[in-house]
Protein backbone atom coordinates (compact mmCIF):
# COMPACT_ATOMS: atom_id res chain seq x y z
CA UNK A 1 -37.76 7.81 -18.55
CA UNK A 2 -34.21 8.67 -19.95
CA UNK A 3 -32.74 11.77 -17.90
CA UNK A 4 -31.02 14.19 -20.64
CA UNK A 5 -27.83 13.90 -21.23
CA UNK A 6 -25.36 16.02 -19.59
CA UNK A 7 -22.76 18.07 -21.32
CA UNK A 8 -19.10 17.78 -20.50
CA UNK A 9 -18.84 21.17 -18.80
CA UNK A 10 -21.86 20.30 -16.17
CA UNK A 11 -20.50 16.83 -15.75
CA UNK A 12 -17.39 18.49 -14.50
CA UNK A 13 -18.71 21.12 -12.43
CA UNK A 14 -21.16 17.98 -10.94
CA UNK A 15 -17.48 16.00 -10.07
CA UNK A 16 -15.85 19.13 -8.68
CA UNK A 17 -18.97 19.53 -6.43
CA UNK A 18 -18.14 16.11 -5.45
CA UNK A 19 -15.04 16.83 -4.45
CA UNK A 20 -15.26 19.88 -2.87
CA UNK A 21 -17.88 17.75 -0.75
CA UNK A 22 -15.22 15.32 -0.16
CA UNK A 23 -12.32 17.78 1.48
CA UNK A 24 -14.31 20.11 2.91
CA UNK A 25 -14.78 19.73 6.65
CA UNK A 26 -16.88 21.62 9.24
CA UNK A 27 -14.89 23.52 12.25
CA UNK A 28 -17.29 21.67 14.23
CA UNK A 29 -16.34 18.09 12.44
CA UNK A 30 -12.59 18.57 12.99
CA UNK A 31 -10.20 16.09 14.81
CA UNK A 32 -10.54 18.14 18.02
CA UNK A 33 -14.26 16.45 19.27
CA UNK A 34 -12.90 13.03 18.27
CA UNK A 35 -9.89 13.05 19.82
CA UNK A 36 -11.65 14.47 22.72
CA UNK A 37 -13.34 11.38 23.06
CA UNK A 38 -11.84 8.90 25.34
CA UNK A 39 -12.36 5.47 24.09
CA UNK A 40 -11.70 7.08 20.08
CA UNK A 41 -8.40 7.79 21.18
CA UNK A 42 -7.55 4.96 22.87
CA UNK A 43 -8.27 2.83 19.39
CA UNK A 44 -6.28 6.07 17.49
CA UNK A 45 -3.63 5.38 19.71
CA UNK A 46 -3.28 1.81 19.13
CA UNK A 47 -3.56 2.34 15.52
CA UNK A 48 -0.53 4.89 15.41
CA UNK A 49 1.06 2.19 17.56
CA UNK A 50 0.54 -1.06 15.84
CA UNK A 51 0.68 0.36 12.16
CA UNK A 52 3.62 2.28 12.96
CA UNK A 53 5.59 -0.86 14.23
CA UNK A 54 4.19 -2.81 11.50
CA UNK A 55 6.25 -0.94 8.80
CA UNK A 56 9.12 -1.08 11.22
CA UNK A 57 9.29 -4.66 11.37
CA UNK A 58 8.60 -4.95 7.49
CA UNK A 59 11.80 -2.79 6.80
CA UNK A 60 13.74 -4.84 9.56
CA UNK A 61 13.18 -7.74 7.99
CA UNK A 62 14.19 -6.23 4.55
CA UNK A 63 17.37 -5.81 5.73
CA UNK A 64 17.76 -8.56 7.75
CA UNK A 65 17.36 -10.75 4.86
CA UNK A 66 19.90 -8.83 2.59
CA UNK A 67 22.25 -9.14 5.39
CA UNK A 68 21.75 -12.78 5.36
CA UNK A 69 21.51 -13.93 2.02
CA UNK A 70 22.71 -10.49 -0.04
CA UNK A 71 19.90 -12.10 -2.49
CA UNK A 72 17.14 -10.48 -4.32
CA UNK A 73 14.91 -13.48 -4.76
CA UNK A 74 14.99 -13.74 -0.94
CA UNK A 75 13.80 -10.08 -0.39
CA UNK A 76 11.06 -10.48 -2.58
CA UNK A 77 9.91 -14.17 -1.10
CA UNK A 78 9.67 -11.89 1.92
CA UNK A 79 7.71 -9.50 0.51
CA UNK A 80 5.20 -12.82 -0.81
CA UNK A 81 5.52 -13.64 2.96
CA UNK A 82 3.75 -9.71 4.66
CA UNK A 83 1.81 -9.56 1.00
CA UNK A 84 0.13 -13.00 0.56
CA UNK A 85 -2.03 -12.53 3.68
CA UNK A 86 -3.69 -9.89 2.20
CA UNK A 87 -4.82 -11.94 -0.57
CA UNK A 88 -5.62 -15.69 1.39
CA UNK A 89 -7.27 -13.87 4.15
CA UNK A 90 -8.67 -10.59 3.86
CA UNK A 91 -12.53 -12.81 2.75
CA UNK A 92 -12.11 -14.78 5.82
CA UNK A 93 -11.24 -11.96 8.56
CA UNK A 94 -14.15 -10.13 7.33
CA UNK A 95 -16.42 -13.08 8.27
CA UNK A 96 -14.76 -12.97 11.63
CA UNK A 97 -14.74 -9.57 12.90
CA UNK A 98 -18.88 -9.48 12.04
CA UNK A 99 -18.69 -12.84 14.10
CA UNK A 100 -16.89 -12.20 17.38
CA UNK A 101 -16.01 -8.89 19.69
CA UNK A 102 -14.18 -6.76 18.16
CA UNK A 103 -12.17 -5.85 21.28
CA UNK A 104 -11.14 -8.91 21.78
CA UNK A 105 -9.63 -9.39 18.13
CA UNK A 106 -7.91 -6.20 18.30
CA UNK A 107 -6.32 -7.23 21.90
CA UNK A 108 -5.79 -10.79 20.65
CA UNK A 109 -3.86 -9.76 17.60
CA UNK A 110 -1.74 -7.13 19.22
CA UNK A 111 -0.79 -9.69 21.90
CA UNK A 112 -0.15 -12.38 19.59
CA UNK A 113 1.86 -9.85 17.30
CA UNK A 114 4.48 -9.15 20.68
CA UNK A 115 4.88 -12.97 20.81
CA UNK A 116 5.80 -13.42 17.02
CA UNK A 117 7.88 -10.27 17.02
CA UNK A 118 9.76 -11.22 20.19
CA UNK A 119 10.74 -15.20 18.40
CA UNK A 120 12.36 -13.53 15.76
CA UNK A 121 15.26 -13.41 17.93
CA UNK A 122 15.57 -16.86 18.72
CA UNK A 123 15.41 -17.70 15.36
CA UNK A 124 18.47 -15.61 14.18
CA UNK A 125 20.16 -17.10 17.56
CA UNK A 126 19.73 -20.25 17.26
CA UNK A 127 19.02 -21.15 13.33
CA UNK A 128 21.56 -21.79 10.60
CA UNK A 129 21.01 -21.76 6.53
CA UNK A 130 17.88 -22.75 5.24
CA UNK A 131 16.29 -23.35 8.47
CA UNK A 132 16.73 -19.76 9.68
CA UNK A 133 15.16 -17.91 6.34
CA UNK A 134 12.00 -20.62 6.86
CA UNK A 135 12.00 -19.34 10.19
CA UNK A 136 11.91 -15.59 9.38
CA UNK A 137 9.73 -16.43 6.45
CA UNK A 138 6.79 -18.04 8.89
CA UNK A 139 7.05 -15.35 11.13
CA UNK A 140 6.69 -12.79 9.12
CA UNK A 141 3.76 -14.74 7.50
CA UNK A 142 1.99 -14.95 10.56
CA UNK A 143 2.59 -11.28 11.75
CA UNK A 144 0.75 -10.51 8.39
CA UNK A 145 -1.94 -12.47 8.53
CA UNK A 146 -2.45 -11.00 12.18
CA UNK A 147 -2.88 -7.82 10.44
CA UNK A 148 -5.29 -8.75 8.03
CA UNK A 149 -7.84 -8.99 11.08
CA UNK A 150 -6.91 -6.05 13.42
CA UNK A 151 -7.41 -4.08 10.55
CA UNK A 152 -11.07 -4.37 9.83
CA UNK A 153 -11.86 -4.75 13.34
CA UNK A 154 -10.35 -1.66 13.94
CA UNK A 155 -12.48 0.20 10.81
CA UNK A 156 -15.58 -1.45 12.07
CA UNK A 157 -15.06 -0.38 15.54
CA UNK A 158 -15.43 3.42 14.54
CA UNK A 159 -18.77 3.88 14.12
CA UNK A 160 -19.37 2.16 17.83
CA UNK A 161 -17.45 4.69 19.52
CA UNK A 162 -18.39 7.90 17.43
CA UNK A 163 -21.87 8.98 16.47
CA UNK A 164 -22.56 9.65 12.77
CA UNK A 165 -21.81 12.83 12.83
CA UNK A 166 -18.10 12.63 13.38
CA UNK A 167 -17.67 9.48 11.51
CA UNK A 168 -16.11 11.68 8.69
CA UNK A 169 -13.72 13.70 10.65
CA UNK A 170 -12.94 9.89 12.32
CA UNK A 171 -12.49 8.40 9.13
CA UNK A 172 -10.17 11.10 8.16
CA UNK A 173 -8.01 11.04 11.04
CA UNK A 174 -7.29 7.48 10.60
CA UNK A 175 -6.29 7.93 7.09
CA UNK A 176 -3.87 10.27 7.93
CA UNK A 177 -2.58 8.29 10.67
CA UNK A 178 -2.28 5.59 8.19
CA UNK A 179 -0.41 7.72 6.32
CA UNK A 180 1.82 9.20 9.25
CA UNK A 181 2.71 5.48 10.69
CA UNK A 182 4.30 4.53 6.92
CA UNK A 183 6.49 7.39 7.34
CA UNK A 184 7.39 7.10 10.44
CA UNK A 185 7.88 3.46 11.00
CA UNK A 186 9.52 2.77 7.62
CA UNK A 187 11.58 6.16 7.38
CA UNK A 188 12.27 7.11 10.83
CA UNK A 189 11.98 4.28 13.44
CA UNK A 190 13.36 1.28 11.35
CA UNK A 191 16.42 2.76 10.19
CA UNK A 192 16.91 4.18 13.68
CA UNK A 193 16.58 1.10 15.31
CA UNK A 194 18.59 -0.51 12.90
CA UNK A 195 21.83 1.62 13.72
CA UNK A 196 21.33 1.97 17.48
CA UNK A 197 20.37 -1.53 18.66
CA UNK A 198 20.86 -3.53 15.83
CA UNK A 199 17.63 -6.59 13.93
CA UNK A 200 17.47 -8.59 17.59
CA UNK A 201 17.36 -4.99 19.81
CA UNK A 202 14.50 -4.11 17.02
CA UNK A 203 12.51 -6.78 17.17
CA UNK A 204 12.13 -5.78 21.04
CA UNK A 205 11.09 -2.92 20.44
CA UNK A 206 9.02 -3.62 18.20
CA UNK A 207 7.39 -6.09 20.36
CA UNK A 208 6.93 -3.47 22.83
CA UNK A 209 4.94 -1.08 20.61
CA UNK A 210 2.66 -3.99 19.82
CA UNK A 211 2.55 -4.29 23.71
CA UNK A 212 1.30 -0.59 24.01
CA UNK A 213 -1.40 -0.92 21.16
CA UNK A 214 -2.34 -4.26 23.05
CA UNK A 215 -3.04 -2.59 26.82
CA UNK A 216 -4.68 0.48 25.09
CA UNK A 217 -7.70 -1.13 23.16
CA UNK A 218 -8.01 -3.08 26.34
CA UNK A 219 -9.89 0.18 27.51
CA UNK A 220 -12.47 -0.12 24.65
CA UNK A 221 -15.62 -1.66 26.07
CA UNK A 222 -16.92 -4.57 25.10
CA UNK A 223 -19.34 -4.54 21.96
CA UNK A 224 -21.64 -7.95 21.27
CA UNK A 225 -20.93 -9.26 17.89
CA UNK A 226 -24.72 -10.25 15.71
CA UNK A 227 -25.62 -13.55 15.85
CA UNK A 228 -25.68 -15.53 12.55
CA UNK A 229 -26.76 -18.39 11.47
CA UNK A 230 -24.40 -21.24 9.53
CA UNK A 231 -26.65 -20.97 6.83
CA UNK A 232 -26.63 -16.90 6.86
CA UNK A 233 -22.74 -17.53 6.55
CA UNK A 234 -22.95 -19.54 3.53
CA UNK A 235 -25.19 -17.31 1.88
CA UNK A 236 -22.89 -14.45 2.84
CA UNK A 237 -19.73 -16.06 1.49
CA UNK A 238 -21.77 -16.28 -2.14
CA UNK A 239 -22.86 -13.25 -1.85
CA UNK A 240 -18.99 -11.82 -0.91
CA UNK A 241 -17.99 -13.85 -4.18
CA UNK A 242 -21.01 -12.81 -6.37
CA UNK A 243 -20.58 -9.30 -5.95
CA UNK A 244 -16.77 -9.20 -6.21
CA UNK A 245 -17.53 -10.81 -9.70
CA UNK A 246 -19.67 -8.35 -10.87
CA UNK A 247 -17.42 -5.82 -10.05
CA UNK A 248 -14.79 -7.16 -12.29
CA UNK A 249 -17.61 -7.23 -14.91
CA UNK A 250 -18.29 -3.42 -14.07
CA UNK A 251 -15.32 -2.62 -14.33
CA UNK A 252 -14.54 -4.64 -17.70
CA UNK A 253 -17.34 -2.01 -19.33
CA UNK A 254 -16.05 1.28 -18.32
CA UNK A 255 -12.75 1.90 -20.03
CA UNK A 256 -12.27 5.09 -17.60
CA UNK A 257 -12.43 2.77 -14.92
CA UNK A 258 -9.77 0.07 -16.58
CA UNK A 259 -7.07 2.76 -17.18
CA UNK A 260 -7.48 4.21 -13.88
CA UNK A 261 -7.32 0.48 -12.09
CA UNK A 262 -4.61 -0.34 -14.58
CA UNK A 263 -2.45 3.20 -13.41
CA UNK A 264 -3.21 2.31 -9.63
CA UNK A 265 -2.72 -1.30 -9.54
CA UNK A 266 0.73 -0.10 -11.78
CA UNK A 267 1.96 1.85 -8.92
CA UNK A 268 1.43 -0.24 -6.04
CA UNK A 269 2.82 -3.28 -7.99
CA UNK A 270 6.34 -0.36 -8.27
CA UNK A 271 6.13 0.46 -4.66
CA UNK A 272 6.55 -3.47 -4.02
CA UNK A 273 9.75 -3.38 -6.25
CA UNK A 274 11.30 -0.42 -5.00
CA UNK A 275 11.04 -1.65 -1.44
CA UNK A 276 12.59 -4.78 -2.50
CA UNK A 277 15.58 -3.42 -4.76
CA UNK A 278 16.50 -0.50 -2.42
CA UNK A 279 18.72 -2.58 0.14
CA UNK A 280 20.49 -4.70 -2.71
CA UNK A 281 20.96 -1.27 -4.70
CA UNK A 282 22.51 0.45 -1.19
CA UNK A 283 24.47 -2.45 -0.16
CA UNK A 284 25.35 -4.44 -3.34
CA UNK A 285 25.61 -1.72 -6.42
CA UNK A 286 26.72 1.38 -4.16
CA UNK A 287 28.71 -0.42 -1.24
CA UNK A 288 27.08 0.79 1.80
CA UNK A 289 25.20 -1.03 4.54
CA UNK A 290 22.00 -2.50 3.68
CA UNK A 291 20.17 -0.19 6.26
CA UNK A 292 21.63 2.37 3.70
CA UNK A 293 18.31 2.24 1.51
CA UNK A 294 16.99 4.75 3.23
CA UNK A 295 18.54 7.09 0.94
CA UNK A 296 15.90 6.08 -1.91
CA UNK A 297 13.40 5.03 0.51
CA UNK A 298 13.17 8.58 2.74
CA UNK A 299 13.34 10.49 -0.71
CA UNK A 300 10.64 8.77 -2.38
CA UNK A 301 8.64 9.33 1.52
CA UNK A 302 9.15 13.12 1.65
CA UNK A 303 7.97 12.96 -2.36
CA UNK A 304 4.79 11.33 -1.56
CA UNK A 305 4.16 13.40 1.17
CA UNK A 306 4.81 16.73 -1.28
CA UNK A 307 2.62 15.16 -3.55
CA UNK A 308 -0.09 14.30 -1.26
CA UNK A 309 -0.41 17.69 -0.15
CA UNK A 310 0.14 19.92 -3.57
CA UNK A 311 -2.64 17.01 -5.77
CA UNK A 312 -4.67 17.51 -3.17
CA UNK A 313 -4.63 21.30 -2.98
CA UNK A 314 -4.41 22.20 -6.38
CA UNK A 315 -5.02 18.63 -8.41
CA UNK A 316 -8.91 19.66 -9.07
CA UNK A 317 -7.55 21.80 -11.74
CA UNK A 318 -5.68 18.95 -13.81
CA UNK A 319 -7.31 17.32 -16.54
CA UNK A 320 -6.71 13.80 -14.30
CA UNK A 321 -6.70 10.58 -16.61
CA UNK A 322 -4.44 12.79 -19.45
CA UNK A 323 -1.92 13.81 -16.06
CA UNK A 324 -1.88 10.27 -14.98
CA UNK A 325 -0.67 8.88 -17.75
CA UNK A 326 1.85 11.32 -18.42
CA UNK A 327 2.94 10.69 -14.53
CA UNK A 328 3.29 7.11 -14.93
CA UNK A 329 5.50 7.68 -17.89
CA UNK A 330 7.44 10.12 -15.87
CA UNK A 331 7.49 6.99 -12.98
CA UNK A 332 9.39 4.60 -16.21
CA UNK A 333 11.58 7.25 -16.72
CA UNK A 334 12.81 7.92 -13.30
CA UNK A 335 13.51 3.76 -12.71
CA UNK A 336 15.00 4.30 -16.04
CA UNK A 337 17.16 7.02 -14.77
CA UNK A 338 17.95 5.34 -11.41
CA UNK A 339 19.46 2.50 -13.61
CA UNK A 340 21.34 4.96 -15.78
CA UNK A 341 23.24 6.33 -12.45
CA UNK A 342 24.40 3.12 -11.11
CA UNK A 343 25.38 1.20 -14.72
CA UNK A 344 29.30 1.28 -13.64
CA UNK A 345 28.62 -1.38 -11.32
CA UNK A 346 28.15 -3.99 -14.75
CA UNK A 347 31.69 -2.39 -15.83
CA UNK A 348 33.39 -2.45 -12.57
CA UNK A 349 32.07 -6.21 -11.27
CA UNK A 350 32.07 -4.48 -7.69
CA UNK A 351 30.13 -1.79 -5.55
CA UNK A 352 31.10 1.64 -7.29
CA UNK A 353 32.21 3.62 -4.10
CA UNK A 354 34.65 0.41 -3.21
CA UNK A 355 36.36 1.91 -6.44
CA UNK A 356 35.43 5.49 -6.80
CA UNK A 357 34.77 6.10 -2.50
CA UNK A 358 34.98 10.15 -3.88
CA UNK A 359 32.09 9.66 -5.71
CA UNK A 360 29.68 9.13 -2.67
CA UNK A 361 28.37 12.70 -2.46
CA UNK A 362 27.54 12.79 -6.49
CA UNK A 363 25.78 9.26 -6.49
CA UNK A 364 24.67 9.89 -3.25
CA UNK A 365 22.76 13.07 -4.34
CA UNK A 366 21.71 11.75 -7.85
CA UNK A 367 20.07 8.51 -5.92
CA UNK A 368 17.80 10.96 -3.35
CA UNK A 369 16.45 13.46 -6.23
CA UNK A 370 15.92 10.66 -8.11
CA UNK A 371 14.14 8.94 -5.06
CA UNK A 372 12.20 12.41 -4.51
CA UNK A 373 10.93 12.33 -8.60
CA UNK A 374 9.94 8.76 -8.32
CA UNK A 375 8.27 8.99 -4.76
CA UNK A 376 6.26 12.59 -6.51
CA UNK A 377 5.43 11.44 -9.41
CA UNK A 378 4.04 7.92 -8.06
CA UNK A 379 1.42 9.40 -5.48
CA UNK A 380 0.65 11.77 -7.99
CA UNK A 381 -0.62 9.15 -10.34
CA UNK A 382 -1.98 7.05 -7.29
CA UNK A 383 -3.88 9.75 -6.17
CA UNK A 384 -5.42 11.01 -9.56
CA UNK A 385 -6.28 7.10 -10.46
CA UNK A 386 -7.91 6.93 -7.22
CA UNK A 387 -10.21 9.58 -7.63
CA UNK A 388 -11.03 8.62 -11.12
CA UNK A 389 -11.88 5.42 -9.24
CA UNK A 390 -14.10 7.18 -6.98
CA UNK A 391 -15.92 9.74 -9.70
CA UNK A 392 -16.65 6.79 -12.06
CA UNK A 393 -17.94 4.04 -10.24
CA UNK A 394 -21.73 4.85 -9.20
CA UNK A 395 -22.40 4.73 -5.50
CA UNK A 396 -24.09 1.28 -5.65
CA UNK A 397 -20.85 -0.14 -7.14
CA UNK A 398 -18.13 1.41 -5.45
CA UNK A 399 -17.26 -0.60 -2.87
CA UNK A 400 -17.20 -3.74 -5.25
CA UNK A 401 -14.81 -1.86 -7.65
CA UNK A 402 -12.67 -0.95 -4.56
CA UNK A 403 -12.39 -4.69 -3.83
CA UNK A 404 -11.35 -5.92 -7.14
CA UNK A 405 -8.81 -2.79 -6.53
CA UNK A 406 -7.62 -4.20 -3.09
CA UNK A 407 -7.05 -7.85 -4.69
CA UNK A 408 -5.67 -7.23 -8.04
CA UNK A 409 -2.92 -4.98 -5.76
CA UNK A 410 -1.59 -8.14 -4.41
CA UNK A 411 -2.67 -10.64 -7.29
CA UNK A 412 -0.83 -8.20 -9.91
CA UNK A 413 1.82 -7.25 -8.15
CA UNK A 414 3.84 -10.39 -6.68
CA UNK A 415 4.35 -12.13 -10.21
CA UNK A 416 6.31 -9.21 -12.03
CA UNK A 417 8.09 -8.74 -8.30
CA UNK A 418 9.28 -12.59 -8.08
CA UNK A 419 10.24 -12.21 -12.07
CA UNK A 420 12.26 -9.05 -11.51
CA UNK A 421 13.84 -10.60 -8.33
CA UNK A 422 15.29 -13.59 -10.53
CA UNK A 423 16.57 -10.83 -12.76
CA UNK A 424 17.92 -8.94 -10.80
CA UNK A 425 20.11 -12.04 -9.21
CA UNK A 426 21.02 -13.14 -12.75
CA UNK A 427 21.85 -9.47 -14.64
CA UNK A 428 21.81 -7.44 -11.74
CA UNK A 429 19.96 -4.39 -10.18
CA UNK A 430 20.88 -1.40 -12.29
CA UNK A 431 19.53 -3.27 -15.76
CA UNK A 432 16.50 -4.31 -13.94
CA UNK A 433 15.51 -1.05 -12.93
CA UNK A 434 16.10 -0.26 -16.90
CA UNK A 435 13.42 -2.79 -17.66
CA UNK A 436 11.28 -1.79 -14.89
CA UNK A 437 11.34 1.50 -16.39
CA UNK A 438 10.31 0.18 -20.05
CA UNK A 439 8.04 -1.65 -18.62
CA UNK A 440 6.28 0.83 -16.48
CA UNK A 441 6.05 3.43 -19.87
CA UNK A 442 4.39 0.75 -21.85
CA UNK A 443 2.04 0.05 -19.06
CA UNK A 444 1.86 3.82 -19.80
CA UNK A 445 0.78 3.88 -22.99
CA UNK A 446 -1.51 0.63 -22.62
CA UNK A 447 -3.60 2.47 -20.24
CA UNK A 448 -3.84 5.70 -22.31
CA UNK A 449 -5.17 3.07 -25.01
CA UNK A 450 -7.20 1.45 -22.33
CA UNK A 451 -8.94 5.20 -21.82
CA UNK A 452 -9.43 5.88 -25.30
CA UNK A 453 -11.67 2.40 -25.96
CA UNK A 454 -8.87 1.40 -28.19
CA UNK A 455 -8.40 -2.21 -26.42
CA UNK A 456 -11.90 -3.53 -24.46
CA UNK A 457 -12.52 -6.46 -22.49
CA UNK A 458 -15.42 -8.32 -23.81
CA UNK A 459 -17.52 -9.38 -20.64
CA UNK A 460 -21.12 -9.26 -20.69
CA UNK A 461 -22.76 -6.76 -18.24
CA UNK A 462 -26.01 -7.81 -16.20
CA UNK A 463 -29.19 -5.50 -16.31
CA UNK A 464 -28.17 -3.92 -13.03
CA UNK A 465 -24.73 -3.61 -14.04
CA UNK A 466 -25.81 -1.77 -17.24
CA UNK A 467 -28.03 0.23 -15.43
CA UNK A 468 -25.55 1.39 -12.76
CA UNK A 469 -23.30 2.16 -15.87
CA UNK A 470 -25.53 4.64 -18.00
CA UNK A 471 -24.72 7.71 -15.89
CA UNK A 472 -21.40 7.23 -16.13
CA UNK A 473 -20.95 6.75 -19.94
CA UNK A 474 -23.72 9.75 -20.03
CA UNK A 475 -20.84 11.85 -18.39
């Protein structure tokens, strides 16, 4: 039997319910009993650890290779080389954290991790030309792909060390920590390292950090993977593929869901570009050292951070696909305006302080609010797509629509990177960030058009997949 259909206003009191469900937490569910836990901590502690030196290393090598090569093609073959991973491997290191301990992965990874941090070194020592960016390049390949399988064996270790009814407060302490190593490692400890002991003296450390995460999930005890079968394998690998395809064809009928995917995929695929303009645009348009980046890098942090906290206070009261798109056209603007700032460096042929040095503190100062906007406006519109994400897709489909997500952020995103790279080399940085932010305002309006029904994808929905739809198109 057909339930009645819902009018707008209940539909949206039913998704604020959801959300208030969502943030609320219990004084007795707080971070305090988890933390109080012995063995939880010591996996916390090696996440903060690991994940923190992580993006550390990945802003190291950033500037490393503009130091090197003063190239943006290079920088954003790097990023292909800590990105692909996620794409080749996150299917198979799934398979293998379900198949062997989970302790041992996350020591094995960690330890592996101080190995490949620590050869960096002899690589820039003892390497010349070509032979020294395929070195960097395999290295940082391989430190990625590391991380593709200490990360779920760290999720699914969790639930073995807390019982159920902490798993939330768990789950949200490790998002935040996820959150808190980003800033920390790429806004904090990388440039740091940078200026006091130089790429080689980071590396060290960096190897060291792994080191710590390493010796503290040692403490974990020892869980027994489930036995399966070769054939139980097989069928799980076509039922890994089966399902991520008819998420894509879930997806393809729910033009909520499209925009939203097209906003969030948008801003991750921006996120990869910024991070792989911003040493070129210190070093090459302004004329200070590569490490230098951290003046639109830190900006766009503290913005995200801002954002993260004032969305999530107050963003229940925004109507949340209409301020998404209007953020994301915000987002064009600001790489517009970015552009607009630095344009003397296509009159003068040279960095713009090597001409005007009394014009640091202006540019200076235009480049961090700028950085602020941009870092504001794109978790705004991150976090708004992602809860669209979350209120549209029906609980039987959610985690399928969250792996297309997790894919097309990779998939999507390194093609326009490598493109803009090229352009950026040929034209240079200032125009590209021009077209980035034309681009990024049609992607704007596509989505907005995407929202409306205006433009559908015709892919034919299964009965379940029909069925899982109708009470979201009832909403």
């Amino acid at each position: 039997m057909q339930a009645p259909t819902r009018t707008r206003s209940q539909a949206a009191r039913s998704r604020l319910r959801y959300l208030a469900l969502l943030m609320s937490t219990h004084p007795s569910q707080g971070f305090g009993p988890v933390l109080r836990n012995k063995q939880f901590r010591a996996l916390w502690t090696a996440q903060l650890l690991a994940q923190t030196a992580q993006h550390a290393i990945n802003f190291i090598q950033l500037i490393l290779i503009e130091q090197i090569t003063g190239s943006t093609i290079h920088i954003a073959l790097t990023i292909l080389a800590f990105s692909l991973p996620g794409v080749l491997f996150s299917p198979v290191a799934g398979v293998v954290v379900d198949r062997l301990p989970k302790k041992w992965i996350l020591v094995g990874s960690n330890l592996t991790r101080v190995l490949i941090a620590l050869s960096y070194i002899p690589i820039i020592n003892r390497l010349e030309g070509t032979w020294e960016l395929v070195g960097i390049y395999t290295a940082t390949f391989l430190m990625a792909t590391l991380s593709q399988f200490f990360a779920p064996a760290e999720a699914a270790t969790i639930p073995l060390l807390v019982g159920p009814e902490r798993l939330l407060a768990a789950n949200s302490l490790f998002t935040l920590t996820m959150v808190l190593a980003q800033v920390i490692g790429l806004l904090m400890l990388g440039p740091v390292i940078i200026g006091l002991v130089g790429t080689r003296g980071g590396f060290a450390i960096i190897a060291g950090l792994y080191l710590a995460a390493a010796l503290s999930v040692m403490r974990l005890p020892r869980d027994a993977p489930a036995a399966r079968s070769e054939q139980a394998a097989i069928r799980g690998w076509q039922q890994l593929w089966h399902d991520f395809a008819e998420g894509i064809q879930f997806i393809a009928g729910q033009p909520r869901l499209q925009a939203a995917m097209t906003q969030a995929v948008t801003i991750t695929t921006l996120v990869m570009i910024m991070a792989m303009l911003a040493p070129g645009y210190a070093a090459r348009v302004l004329g200070m050292s590569a490490q230098n980046a951290i003046i639109v890098i830190a900006p766009a942090g503290i913005g995200m951070l801002l954002a993260s906290a004032i969305v999530g206070r107050w963003g229940h009261v925004l109507r949340r696909r209409g301020f998404a798109t209007v953020g994301l056209g915000v987002v064009g603007a600001l790489f517009a305006a970015l552009g607009l700032v630095s344009l003397d460096y296509h009159r003068l042929l040279q960095p713009i302080l090597s001409v005007y040095p009394g014009a640091a503190f202006s540019l200076a100062t235009a480049t961090m609010v700028i950085g602020l906007g941009l870092g504001f406006s794109m978790s705004s519109v991150n976090i708004l797509a992602q809860t669209v994400l979350q209120l549209e897709s029906p609980a039987a489909m959610r985690g399928r629509v969250f792996s297309v997500q997790f894919m097309l952020n990779n998939l999507v995103g390194i093609p326009p990177m490598l493109l803009f790279a090229g352009v950026a080399d040929a034209v240079g940085i200032p125009l590209v960030l021009l077209l980035v932010g034309a681009a990024t305002v049609a992607v704007s309006f596509l989505s907005l058009a995407v929202a409306r029904g205006r433009l559908r994808i015709p892919v034919k929905q299964t009965a379940s997949q029909a069925e899982a739809a109708e009470p979201v198109a009832r909403q």
